[in-house]
C-alpha atoms as a PDB file:
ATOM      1  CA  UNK A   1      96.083 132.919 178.154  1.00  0.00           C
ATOM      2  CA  UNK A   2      93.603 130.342 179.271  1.00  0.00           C
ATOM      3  CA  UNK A   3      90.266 132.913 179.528  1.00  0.00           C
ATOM      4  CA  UNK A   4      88.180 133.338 176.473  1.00  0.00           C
ATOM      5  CA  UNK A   5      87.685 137.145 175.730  1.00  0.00           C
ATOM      6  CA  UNK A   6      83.832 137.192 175.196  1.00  0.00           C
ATOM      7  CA  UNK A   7      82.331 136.041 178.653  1.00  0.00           C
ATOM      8  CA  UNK A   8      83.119 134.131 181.500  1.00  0.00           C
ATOM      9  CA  UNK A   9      83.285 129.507 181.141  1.00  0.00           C
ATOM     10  CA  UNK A  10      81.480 127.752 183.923  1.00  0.00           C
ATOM     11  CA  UNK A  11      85.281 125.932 183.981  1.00  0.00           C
ATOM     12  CA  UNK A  12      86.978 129.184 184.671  1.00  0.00           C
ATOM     13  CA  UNK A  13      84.063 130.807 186.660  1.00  0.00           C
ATOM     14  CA  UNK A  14      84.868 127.800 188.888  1.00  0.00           C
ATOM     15  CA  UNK A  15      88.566 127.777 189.032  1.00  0.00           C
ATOM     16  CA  UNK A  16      88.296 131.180 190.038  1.00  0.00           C
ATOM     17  CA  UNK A  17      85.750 130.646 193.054  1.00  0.00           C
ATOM     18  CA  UNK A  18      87.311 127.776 194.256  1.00  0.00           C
ATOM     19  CA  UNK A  19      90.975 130.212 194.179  1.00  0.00           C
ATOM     20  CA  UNK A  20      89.246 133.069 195.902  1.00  0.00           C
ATOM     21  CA  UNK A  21      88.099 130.648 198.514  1.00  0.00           C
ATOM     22  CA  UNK A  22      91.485 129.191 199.396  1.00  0.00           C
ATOM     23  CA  UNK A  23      93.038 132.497 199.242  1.00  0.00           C
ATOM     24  CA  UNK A  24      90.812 133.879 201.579  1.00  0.00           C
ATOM     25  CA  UNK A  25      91.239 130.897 204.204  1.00  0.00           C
ATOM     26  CA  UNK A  26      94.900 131.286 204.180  1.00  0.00           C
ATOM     27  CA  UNK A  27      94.262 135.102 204.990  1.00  0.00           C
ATOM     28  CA  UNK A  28      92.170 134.591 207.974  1.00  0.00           C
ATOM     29  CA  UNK A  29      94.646 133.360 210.495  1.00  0.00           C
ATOM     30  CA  UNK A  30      97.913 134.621 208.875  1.00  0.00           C
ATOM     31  CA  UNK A  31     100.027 137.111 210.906  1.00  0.00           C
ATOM     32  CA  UNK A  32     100.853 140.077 208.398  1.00  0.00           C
ATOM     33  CA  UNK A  33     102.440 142.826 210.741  1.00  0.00           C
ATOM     34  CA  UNK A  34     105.222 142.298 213.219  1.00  0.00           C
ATOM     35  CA  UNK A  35     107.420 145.043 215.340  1.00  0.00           C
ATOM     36  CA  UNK A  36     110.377 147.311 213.840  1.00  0.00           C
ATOM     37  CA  UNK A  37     111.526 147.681 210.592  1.00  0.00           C
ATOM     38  CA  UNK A  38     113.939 144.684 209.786  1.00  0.00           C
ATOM     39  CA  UNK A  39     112.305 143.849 206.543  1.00  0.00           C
ATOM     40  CA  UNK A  40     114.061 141.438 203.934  1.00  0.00           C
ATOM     41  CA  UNK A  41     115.693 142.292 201.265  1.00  0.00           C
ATOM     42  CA  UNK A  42     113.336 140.706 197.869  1.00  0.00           C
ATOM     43  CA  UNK A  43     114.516 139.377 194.790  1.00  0.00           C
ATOM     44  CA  UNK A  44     114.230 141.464 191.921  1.00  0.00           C
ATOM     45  CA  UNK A  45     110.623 140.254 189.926  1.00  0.00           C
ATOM     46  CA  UNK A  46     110.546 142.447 187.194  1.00  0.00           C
ATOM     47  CA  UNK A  47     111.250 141.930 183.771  1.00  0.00           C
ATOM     48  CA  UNK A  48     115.360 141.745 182.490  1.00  0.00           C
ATOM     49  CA  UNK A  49     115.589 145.174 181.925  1.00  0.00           C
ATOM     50  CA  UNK A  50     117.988 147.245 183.787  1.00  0.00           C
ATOM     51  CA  UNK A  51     118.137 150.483 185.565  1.00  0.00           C
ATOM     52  CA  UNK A  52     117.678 153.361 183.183  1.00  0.00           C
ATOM     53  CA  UNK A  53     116.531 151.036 180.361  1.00  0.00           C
ATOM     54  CA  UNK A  54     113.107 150.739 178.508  1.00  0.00           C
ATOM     55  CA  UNK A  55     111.146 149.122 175.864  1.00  0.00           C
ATOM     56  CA  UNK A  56     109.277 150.677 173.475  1.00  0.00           C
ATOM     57  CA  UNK A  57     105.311 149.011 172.508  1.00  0.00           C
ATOM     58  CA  UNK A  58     102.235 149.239 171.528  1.00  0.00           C
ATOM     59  CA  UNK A  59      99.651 148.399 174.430  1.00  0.00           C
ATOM     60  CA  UNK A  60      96.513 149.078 176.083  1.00  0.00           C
ATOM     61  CA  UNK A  61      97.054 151.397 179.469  1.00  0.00           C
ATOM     62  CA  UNK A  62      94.921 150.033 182.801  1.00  0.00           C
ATOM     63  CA  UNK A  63      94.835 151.574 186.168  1.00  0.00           C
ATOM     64  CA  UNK A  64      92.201 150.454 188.539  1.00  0.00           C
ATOM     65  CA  UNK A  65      91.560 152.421 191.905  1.00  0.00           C
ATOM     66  CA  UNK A  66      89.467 151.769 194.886  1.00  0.00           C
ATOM     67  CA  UNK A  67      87.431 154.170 195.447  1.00  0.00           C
ATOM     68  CA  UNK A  68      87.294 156.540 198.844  1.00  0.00           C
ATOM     69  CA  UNK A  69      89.830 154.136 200.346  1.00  0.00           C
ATOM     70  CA  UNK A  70      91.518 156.986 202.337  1.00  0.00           C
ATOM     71  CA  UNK A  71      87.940 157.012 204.398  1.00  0.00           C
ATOM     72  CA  UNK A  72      88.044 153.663 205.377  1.00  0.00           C
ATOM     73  CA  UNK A  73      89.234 153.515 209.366  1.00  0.00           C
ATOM     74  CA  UNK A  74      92.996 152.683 209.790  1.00  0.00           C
ATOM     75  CA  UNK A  75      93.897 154.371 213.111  1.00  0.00           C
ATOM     76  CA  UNK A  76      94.207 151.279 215.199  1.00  0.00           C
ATOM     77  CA  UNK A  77      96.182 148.176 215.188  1.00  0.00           C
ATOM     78  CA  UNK A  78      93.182 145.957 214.679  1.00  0.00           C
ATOM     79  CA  UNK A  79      91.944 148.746 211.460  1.00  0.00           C
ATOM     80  CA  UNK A  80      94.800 148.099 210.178  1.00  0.00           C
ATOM     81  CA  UNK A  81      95.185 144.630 210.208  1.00  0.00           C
ATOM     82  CA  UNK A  82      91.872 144.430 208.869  1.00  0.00           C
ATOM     83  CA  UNK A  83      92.176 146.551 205.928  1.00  0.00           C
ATOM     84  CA  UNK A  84      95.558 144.839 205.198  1.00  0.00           C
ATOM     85  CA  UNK A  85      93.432 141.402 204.792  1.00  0.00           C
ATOM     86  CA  UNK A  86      91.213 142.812 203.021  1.00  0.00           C
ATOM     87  CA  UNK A  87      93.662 144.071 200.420  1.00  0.00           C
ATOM     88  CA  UNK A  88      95.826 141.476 200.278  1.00  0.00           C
ATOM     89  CA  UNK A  89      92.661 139.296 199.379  1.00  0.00           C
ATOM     90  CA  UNK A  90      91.847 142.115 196.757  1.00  0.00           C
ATOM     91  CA  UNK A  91      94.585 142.474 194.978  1.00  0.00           C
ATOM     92  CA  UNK A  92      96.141 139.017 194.692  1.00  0.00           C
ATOM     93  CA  UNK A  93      92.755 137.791 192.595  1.00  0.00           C
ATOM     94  CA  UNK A  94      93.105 140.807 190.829  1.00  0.00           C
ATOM     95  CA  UNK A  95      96.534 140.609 189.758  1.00  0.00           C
ATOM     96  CA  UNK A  96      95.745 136.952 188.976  1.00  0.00           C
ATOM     97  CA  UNK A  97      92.880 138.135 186.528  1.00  0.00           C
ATOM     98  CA  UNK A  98      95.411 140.765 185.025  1.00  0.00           C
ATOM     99  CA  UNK A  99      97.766 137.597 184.169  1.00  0.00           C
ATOM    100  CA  UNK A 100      95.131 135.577 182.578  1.00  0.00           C
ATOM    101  CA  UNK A 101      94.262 137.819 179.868  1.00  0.00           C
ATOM    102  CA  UNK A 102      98.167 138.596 179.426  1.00  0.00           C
ATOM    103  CA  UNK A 103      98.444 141.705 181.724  1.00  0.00           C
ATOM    104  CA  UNK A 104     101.456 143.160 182.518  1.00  0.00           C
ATOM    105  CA  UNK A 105     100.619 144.247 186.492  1.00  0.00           C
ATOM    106  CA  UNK A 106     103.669 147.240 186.974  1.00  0.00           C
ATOM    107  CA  UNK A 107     102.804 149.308 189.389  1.00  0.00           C
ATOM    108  CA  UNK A 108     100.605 148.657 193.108  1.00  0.00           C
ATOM    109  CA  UNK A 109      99.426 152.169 194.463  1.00  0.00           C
ATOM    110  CA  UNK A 110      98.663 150.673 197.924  1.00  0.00           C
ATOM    111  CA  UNK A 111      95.120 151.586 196.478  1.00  0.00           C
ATOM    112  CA  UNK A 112      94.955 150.816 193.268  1.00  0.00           C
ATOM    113  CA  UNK A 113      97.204 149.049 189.890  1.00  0.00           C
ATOM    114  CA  UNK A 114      98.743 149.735 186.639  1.00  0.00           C
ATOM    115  CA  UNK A 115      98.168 147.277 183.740  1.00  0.00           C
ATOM    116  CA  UNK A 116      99.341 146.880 180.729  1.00  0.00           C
ATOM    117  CA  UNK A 117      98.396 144.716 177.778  1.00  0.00           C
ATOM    118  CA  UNK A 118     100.994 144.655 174.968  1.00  0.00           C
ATOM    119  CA  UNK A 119      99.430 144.425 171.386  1.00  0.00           C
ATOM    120  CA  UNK A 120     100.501 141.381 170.011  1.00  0.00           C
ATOM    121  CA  UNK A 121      97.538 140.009 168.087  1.00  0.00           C
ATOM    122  CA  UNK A 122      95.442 143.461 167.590  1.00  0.00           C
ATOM    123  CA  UNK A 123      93.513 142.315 170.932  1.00  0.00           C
ATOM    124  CA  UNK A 124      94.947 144.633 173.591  1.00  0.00           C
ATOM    125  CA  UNK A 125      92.032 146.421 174.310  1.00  0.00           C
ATOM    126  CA  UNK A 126      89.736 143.679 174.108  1.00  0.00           C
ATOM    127  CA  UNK A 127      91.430 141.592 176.467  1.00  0.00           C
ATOM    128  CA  UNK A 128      91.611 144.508 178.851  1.00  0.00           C
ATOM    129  CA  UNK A 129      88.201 145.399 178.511  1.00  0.00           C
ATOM    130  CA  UNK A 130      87.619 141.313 179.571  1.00  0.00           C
ATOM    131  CA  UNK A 131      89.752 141.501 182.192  1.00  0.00           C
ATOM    132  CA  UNK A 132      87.879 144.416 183.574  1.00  0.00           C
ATOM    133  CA  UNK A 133      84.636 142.960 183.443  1.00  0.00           C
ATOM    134  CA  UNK A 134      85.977 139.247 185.006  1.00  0.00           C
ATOM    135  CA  UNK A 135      87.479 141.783 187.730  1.00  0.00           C
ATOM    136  CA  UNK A 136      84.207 143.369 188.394  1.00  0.00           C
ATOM    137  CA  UNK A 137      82.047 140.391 188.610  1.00  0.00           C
ATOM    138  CA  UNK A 138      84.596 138.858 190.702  1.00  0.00           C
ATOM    139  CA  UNK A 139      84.593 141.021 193.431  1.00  0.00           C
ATOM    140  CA  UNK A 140      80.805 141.337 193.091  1.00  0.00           C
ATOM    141  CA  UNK A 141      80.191 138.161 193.222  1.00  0.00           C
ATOM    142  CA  UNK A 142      83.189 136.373 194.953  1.00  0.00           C
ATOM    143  CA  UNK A 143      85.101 138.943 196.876  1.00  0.00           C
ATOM    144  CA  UNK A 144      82.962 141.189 198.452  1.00  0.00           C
ATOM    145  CA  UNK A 145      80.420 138.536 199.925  1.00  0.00           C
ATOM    146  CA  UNK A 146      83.695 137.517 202.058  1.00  0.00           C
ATOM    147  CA  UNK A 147      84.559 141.315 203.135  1.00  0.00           C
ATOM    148  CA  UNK A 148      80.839 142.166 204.036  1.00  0.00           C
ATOM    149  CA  UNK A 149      80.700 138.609 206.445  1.00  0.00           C
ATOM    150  CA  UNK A 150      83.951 140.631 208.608  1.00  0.00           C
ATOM    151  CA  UNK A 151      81.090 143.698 208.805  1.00  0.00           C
ATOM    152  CA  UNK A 152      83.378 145.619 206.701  1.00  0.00           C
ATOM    153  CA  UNK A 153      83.034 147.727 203.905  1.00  0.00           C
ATOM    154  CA  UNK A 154      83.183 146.250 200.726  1.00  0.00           C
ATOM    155  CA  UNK A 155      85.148 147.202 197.827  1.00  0.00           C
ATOM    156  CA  UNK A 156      84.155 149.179 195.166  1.00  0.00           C
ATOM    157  CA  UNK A 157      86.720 150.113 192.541  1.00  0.00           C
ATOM    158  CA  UNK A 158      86.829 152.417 189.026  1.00  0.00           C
ATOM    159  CA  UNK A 159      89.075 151.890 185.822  1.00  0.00           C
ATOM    160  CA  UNK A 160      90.300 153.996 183.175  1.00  0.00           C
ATOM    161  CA  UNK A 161      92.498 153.334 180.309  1.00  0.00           C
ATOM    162  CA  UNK A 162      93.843 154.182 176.735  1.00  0.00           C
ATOM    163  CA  UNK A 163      95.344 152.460 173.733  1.00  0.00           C
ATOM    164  CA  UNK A 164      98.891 153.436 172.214  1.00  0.00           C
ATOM    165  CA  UNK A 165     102.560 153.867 171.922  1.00  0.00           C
ATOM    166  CA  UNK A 166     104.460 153.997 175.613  1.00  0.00           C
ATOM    167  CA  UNK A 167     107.601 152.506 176.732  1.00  0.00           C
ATOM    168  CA  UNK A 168     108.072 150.317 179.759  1.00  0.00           C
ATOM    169  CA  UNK A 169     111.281 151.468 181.661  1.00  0.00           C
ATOM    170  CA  UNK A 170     112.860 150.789 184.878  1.00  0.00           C
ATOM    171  CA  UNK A 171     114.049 153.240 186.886  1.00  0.00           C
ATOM    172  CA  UNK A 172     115.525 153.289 190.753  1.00  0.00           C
ATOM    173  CA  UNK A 173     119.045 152.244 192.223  1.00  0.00           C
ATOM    174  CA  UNK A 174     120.634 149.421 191.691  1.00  0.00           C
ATOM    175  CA  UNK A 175     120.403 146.338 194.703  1.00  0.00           C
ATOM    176  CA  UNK A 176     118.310 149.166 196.289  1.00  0.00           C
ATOM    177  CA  UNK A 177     114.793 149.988 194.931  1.00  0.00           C
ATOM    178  CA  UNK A 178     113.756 149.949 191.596  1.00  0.00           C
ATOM    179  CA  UNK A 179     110.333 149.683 189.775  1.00  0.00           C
ATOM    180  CA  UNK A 180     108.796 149.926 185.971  1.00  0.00           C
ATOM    181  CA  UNK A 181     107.103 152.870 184.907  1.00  0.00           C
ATOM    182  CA  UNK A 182     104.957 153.330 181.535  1.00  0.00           C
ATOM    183  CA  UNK A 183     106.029 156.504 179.757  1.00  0.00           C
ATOM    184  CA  UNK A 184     104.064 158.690 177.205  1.00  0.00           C
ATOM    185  CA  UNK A 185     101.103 160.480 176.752  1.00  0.00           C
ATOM    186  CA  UNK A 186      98.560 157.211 176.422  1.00  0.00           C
ATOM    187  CA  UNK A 187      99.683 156.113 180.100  1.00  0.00           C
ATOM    188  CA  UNK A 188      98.740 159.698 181.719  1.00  0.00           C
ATOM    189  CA  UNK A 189      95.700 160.403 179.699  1.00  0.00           C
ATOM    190  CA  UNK A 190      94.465 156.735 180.745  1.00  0.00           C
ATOM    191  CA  UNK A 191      95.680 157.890 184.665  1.00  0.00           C
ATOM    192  CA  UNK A 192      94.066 161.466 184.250  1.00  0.00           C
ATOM    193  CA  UNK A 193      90.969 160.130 183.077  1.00  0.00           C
ATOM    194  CA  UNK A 194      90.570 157.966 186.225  1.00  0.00           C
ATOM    195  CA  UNK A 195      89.049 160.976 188.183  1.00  0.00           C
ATOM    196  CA  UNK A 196      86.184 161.433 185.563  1.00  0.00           C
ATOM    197  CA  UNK A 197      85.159 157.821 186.690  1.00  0.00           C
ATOM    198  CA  UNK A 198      82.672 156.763 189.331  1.00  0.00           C
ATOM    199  CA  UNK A 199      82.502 153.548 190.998  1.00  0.00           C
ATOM    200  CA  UNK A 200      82.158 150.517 189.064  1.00  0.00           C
ATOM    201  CA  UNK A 201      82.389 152.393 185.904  1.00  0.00           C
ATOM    202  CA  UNK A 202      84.986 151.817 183.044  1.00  0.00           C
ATOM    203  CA  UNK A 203      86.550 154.742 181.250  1.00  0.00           C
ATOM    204  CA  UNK A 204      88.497 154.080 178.066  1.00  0.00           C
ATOM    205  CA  UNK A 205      89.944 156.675 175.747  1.00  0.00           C
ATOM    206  CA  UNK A 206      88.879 157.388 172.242  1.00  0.00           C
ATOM    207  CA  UNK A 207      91.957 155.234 171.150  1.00  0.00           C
ATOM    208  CA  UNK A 208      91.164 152.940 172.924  1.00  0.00           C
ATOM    209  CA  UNK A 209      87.782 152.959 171.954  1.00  0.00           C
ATOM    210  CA  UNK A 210      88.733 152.149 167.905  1.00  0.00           C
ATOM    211  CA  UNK A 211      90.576 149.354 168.883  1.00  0.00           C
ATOM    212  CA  UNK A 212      87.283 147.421 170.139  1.00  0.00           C
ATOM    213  CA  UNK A 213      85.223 145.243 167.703  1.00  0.00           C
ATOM    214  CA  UNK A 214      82.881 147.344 166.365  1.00  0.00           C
ATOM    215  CA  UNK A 215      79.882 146.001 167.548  1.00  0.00           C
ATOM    216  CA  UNK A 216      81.389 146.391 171.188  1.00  0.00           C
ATOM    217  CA  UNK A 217      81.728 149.911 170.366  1.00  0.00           C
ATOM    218  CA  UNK A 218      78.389 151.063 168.936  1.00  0.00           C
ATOM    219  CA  UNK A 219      76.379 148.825 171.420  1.00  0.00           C
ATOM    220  CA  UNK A 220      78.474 149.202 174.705  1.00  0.00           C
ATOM    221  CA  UNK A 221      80.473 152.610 174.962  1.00  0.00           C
ATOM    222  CA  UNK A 222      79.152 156.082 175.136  1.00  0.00           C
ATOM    223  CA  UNK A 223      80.531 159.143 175.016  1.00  0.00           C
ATOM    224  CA  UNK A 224      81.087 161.383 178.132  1.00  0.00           C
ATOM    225  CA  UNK A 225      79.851 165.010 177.678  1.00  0.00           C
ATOM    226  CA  UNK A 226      83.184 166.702 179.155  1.00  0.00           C
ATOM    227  CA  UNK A 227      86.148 168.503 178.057  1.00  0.00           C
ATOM    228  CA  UNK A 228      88.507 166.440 178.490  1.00  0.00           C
ATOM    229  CA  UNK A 229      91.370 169.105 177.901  1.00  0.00           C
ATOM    230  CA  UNK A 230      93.445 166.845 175.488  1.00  0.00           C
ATOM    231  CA  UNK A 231      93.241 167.274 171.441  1.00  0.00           C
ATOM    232  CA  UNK A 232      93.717 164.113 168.934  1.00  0.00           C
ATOM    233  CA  UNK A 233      97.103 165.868 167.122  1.00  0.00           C
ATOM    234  CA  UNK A 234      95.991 163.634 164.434  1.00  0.00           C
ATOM    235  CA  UNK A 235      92.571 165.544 163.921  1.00  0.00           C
ATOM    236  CA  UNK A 236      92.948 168.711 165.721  1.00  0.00           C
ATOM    237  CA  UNK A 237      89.767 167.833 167.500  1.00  0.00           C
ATOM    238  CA  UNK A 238      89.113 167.477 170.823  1.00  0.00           C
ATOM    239  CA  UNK A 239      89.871 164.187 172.706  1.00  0.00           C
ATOM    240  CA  UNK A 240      86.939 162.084 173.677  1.00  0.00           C
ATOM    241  CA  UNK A 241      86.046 159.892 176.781  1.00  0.00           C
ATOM    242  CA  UNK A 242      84.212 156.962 176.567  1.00  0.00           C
ATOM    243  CA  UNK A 243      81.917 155.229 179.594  1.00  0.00           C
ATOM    244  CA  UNK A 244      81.613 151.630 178.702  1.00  0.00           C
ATOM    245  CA  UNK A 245      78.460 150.125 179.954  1.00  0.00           C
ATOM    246  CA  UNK A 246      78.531 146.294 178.993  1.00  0.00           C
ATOM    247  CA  UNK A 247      79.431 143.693 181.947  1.00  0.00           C
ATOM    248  CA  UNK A 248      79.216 139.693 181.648  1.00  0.00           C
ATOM    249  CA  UNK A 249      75.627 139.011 182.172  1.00  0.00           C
ATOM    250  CA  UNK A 250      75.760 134.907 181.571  1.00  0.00           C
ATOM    251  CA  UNK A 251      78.475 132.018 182.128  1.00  0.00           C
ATOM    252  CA  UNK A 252      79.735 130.653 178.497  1.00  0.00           C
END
C-alpha cells in the first residue's frame, strides 16, 4: 500500500490528479456501446477460489452508493452514453483508491461497490475510513469538476460499513458466470445501514467504530439517534450507528 492512512501527500495528491486526468481523456472519444449482444467471453479475475468455495476473515465491510442515480436521464442513446462515461470515469478512480489502501473491490452494483479490507495489521477500519475520505475529496475535487464541464450532474455518493467476521465465497456456474459474495451478519448490517446515510456522509457500525484509534473516535464519530433494529449478542444492548464527520482538510 503506497498511501499513508492519516491524510493525503502532495506526491500522491498528484499522482492521483494527473491519473484522473488521463483517464478522463481516454473516455472522451472512446466508443463504449455497439449493436446486438455478441459480447466476449472474460477471463476469470477473481481470486483462486472456486465455485462453492469460501474463505473465512476478519475485515472491515464497505459499500459505497451513488445517490438518486435511478433519477438521472437514461432514456436516449446519447443519456446513455453519457451516463456510461460518466461512470466508467467514476468508478475506475474509485476502485483504484480501494486498491491503494488494500481493498478488496467484490462486487459493482451498476450504482454503487462492495469493499472489503481484510485485517491483517489491526488497521482495517482505519484504512477504510482513509480510503473513504481520499474517495470523497477526489471526486470533490478531481472528478466532479470534469462531470459538471459536460453540464451534467455531478456525483454525489454515501458509504456505510462494519467491522467483523464474514467469509468471502464464490458462487455461480462454472465457465459461465460467477462472482464473490461476503457472507455474515457484519456485511448486511454494513449494507442495511446504507439507507440511514445521506449524501456525502459516512456510516460505520459500532464495531467498526472500536476498531478506530481512539482519538478518531471521540473527536470524529457521533452517534445516530435511531433504532437501528440489531442488538450487540455480546451485550444484549442495542446496536449503534455511527456518522463520522472528519474529512482530509490539508495535503501531508
Amino acid at each position: 500500500m503506497s498511501r499513508t492512512l492519516d491524510g493525503l501527500t502532495r506526491m500522491d495528491w498528484q499522482k492521483q490528479e494527473e491519473r484522473v486526468q488521463k483517464r478522463a481523456q481516454s473516455l472522451r472519444y472512446r466508443e463504449f456501446t455497439k449493436k446486438g449482444y455478441d459480447f466476449p467471453p472474460e477471463p476469470d479475475s477473481t481470486n483462486s477460489l472456486a465455485i462453492g468455495e469460501g474463505r473465512r476473515l476478519s475485515a472491515c465491510v464497505m459499500f459505497l452508493d451513488i445517490c438518486d442515480f435511478s433519477k438521472r436521464p437514461m432514456e436516449t442513446d446519447s443519456e446513455q452514453d453519457l451516463v456510461l462515461r460518466v461512470l466508467a470515469l467514476f468508478f475506475s478512480e474509485m476502485i483504484s483508491i480501494a486498491e491503494e489502501y488494500d481493498g478488496q473491490v467484490e462486487k459493482n452494483t451498476g450504482d454503487g461497490l462492495m469493499i472489503y479490507f481484510p485485517d491483517n495489521d489491526s488497521t482495517a477500519v482505519k484504512k477504510a475510513i482513509a480510503c473513504a475520505l481520499t474517495m470523497q475529496a477526489a471526486t470533490s475535487k478531481l472528478i466532479n469538476p470534469i462531470i459538471k464541464a459536460t453540464n451534467t450532474q455531478e456525483i454525489q455518493f454515501r458509504i456505510s460499513m462494519d467491522y467483523g467476521s464474514v467469509t468471502i465465497a464464490k458462487i455461480g456456474a462454472p465457465r459461465r458466470f460467477s462472482s464473490n459474495v461476503a457472507i455474515g451478519t457484519t456485511a448486511n448490517i454494513a449494507s442495511k445501514m446504507l439507507k440511514f446515510a445521506k449524501e456525502d456522509q459516512i456510516i460505520l457500525g459500532d464495531f467498526a467504530k472500536q476498531q478506530l484509534p481512539i482519538e478518531w473516535q471521540y473527536k470524529y464519530t457521533q452517534i445516530l439517534p435511531i433504532s437501528t433494529g440489531w442488538v450487540n449478542t455480546k451485550t444484549g444492548l442495542a446496536y449503534s450507528f455511527f456518522l463520522y464527520t472528519g474529512r482530509w482538510a490539508t495535503l501531508v
